[in-house]
C-alpha atoms as a PDB file:
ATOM      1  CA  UNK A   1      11.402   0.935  -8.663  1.00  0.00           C
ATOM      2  CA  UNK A   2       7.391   1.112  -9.197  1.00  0.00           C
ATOM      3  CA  UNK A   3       5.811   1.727 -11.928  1.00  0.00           C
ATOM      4  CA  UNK A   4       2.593   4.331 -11.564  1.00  0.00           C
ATOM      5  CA  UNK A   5      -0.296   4.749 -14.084  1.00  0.00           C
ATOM      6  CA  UNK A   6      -3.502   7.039 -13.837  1.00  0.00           C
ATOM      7  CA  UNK A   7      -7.185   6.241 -14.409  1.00  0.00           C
ATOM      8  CA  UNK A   8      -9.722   8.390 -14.500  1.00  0.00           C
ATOM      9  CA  UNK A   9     -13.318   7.160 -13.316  1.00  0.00           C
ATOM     10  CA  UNK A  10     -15.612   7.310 -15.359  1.00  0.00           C
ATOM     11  CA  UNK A  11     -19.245   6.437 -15.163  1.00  0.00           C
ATOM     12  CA  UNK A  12     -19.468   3.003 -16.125  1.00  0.00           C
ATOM     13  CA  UNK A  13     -16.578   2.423 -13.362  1.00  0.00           C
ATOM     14  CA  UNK A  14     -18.987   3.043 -10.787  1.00  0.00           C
ATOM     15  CA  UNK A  15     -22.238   1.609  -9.189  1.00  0.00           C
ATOM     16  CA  UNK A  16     -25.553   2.111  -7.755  1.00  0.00           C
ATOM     17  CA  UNK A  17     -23.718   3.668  -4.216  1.00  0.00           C
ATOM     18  CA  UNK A  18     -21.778   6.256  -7.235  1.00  0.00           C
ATOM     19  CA  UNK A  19     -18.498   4.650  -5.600  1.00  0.00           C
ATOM     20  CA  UNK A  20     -16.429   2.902  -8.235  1.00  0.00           C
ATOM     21  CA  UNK A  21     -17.644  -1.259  -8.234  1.00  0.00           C
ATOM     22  CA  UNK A  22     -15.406  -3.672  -6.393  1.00  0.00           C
ATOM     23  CA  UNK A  23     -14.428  -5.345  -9.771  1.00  0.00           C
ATOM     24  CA  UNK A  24     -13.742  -2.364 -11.251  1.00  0.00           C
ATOM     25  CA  UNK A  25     -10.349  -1.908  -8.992  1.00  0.00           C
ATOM     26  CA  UNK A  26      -9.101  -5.581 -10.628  1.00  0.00           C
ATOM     27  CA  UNK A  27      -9.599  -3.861 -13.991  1.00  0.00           C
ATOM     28  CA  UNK A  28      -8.030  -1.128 -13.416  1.00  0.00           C
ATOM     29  CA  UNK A  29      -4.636  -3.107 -11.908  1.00  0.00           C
ATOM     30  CA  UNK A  30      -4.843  -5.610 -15.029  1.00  0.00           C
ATOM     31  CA  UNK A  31      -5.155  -1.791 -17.116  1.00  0.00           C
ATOM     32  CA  UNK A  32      -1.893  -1.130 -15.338  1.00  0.00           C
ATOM     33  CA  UNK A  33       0.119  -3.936 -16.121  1.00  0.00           C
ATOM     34  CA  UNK A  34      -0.920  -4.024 -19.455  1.00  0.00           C
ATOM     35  CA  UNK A  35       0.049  -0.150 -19.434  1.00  0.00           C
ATOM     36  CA  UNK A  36       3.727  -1.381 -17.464  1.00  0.00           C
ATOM     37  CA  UNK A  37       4.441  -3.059 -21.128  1.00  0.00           C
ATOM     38  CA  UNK A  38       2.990  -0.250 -23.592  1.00  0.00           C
ATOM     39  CA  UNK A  39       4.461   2.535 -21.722  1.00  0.00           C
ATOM     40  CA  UNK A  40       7.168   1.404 -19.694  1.00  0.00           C
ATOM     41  CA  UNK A  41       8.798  -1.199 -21.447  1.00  0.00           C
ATOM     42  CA  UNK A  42       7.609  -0.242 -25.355  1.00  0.00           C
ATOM     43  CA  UNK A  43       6.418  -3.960 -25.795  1.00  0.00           C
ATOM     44  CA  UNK A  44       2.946  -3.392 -27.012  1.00  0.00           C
ATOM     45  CA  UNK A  45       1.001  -5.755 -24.676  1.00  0.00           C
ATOM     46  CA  UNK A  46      -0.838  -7.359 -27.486  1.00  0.00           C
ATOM     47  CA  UNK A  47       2.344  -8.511 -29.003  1.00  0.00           C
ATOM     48  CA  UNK A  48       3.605 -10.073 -25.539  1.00  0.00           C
ATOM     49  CA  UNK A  49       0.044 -11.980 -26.258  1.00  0.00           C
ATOM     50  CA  UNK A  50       0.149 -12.581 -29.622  1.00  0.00           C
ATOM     51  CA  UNK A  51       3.421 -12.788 -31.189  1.00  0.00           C
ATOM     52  CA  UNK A  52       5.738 -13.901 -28.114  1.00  0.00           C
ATOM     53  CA  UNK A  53       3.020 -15.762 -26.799  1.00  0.00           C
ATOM     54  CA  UNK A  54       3.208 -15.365 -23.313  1.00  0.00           C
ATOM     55  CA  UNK A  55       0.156 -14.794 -20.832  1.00  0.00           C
ATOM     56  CA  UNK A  56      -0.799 -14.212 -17.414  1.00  0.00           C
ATOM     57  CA  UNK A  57      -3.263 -15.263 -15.953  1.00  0.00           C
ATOM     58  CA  UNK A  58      -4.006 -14.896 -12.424  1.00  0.00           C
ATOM     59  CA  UNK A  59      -3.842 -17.724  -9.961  1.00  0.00           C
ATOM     60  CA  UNK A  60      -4.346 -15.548  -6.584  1.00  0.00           C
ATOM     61  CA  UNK A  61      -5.755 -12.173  -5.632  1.00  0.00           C
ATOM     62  CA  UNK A  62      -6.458 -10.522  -2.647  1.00  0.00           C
ATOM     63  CA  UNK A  63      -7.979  -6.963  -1.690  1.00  0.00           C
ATOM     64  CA  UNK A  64      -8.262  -4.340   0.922  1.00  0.00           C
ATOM     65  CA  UNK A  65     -10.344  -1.505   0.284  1.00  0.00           C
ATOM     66  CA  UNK A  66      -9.872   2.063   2.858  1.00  0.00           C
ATOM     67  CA  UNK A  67     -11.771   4.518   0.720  1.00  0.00           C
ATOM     68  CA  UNK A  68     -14.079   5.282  -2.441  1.00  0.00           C
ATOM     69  CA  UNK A  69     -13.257   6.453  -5.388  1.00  0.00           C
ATOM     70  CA  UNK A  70     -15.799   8.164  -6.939  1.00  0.00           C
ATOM     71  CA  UNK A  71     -16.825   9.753 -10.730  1.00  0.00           C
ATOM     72  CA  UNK A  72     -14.252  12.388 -12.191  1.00  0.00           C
ATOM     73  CA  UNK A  73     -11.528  11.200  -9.200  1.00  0.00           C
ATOM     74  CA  UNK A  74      -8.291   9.882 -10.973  1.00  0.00           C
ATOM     75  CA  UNK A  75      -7.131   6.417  -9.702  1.00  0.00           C
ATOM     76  CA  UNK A  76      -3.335   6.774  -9.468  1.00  0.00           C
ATOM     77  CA  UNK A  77      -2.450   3.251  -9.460  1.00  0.00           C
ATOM     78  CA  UNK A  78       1.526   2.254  -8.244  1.00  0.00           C
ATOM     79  CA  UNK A  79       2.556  -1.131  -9.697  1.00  0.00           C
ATOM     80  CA  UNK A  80       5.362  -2.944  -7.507  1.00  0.00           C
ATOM     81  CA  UNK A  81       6.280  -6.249  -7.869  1.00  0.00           C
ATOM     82  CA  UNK A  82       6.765  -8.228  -4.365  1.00  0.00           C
ATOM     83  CA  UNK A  83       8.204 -11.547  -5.752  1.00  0.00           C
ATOM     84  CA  UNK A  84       9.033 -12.861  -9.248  1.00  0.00           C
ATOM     85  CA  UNK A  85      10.327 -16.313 -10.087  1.00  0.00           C
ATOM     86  CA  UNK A  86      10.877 -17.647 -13.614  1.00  0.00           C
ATOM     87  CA  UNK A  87       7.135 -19.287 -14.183  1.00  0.00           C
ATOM     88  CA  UNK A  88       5.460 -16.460 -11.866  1.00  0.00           C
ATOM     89  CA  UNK A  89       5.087 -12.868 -10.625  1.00  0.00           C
ATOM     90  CA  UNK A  90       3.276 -11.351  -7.730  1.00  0.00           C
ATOM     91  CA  UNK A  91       2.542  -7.768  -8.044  1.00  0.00           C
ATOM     92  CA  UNK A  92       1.082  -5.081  -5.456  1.00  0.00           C
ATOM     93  CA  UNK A  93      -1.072  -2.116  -6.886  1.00  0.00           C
ATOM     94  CA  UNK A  94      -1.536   0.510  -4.237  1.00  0.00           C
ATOM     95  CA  UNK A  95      -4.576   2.957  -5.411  1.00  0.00           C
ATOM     96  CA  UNK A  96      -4.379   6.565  -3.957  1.00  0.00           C
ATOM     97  CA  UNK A  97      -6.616  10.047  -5.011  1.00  0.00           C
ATOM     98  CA  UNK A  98      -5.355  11.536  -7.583  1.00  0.00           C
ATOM     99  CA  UNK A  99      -2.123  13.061  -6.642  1.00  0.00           C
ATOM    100  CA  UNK A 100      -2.295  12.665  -2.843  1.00  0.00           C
ATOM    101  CA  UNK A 101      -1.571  10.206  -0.345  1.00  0.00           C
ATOM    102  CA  UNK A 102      -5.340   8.928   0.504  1.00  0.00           C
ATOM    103  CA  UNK A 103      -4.673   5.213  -0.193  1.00  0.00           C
ATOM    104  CA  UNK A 104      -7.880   3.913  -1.494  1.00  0.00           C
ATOM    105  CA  UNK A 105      -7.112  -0.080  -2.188  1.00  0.00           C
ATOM    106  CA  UNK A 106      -4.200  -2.799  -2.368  1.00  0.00           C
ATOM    107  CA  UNK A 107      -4.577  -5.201  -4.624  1.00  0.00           C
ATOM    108  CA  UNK A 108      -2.090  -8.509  -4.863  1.00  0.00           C
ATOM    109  CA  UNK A 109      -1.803 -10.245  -7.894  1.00  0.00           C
ATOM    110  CA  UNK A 110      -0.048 -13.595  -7.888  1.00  0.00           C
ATOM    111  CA  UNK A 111      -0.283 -13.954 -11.716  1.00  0.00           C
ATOM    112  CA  UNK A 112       2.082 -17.516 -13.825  1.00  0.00           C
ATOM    113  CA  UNK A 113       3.517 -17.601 -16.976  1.00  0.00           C
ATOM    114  CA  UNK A 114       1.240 -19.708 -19.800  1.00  0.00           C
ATOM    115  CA  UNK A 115       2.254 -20.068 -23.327  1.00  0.00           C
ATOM    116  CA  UNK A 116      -0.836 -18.896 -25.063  1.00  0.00           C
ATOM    117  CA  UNK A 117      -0.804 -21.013 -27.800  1.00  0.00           C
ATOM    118  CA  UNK A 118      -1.288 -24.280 -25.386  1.00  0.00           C
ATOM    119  CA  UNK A 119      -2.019 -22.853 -22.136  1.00  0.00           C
ATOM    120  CA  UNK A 120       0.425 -24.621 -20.581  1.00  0.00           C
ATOM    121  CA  UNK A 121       2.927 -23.174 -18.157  1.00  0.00           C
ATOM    122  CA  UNK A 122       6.005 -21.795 -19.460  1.00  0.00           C
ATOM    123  CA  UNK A 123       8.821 -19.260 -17.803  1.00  0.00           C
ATOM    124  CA  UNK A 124       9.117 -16.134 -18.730  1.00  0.00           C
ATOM    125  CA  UNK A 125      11.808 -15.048 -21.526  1.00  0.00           C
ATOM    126  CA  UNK A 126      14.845 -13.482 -19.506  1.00  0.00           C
ATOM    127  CA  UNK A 127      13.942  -9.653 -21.611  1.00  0.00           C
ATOM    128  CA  UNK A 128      10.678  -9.744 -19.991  1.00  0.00           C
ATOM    129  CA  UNK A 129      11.785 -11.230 -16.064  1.00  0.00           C
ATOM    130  CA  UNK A 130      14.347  -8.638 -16.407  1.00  0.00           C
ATOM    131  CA  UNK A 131      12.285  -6.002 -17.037  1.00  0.00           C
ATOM    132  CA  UNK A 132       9.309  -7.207 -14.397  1.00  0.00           C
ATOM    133  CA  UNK A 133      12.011  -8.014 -12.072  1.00  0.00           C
ATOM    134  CA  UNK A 134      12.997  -4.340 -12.190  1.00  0.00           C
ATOM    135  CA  UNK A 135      10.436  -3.471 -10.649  1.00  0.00           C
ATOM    136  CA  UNK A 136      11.021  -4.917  -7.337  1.00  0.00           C
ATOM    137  CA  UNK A 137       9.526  -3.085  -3.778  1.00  0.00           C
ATOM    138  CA  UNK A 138      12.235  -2.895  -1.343  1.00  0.00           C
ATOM    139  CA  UNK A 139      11.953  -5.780   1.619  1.00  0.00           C
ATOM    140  CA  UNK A 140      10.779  -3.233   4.027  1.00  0.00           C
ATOM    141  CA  UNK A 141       7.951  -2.294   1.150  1.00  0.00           C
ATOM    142  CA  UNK A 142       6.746  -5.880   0.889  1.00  0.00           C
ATOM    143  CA  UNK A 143       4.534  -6.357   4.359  1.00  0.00           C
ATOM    144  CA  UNK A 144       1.069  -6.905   3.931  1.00  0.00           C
ATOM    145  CA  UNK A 145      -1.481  -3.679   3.617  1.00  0.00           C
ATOM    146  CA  UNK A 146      -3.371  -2.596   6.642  1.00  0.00           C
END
């Protein structure tokens, strides 16, 4: 199952070329997994921060850009996770056009679990590796964008 979140681009998301900024498109996936635990799960993502202490951050990325997205498109963003472990999660965002099938960028996340308190590695409570691990693409879903 996927999860899918929408973005609309606004004018600070773009750059001198009026296509939205590389940098912007790892924004927008970190706006969609914080999203994946406000909307999907109902764990505001503050409180996964805060109060449960657990963060994310990222420890490999990669990127492959096919078209622009410009100002007034909406970024729908699709969230799938391609492997999860209990001290990590690697998570695909595919970016399309608004509602149609123009993929615009694949980003991969490799993000581990850090207690935020000490910022030292930790594993992820079961609740939460159940909930991410939900959210696993299907082995023929898991090759490498072109």
């Amino acid at each position: 199952m996927a999860f899918t979140a929408r973005h609309l681009v606004r004018f600070a998301d773009i750059d001198w070329a009026r296509v939205v900024y590389f940098a912007r498109f790892f924004d927008f996936a970190h706006r969609t997994f914080e999203d994946f635990f406000n909307d999907h799960a109902k764990i505001p993502y503050g409180e996964v921060l805060a109060t449960r202490r657990l963060g994310f951050p990222i420890v490999h990325s990669e990127a492959n850009f096919f078209a622009p997205l410009r100002l007034g498109d909406t970024a729908r963003i699709v969230m799938e996770v391609l492997t999860i472990s209990k001290r990590s999660v690697t998570s695909r965002f595919t970016f399309y056009r608004g509602e149609t099938d123009e993929r615009c960028a694949v980003i991969v996340l490799k993000q581990a679990g850090i207690d935020t308190s000490t910022f030292t590695a930790t594993q992820f409570p079961d609740d939460l590796h159940a909930l991410l691990a939900a959210q696993l693409a299907q082995e023929a879903e898991k090759s490498p964008p072109r």
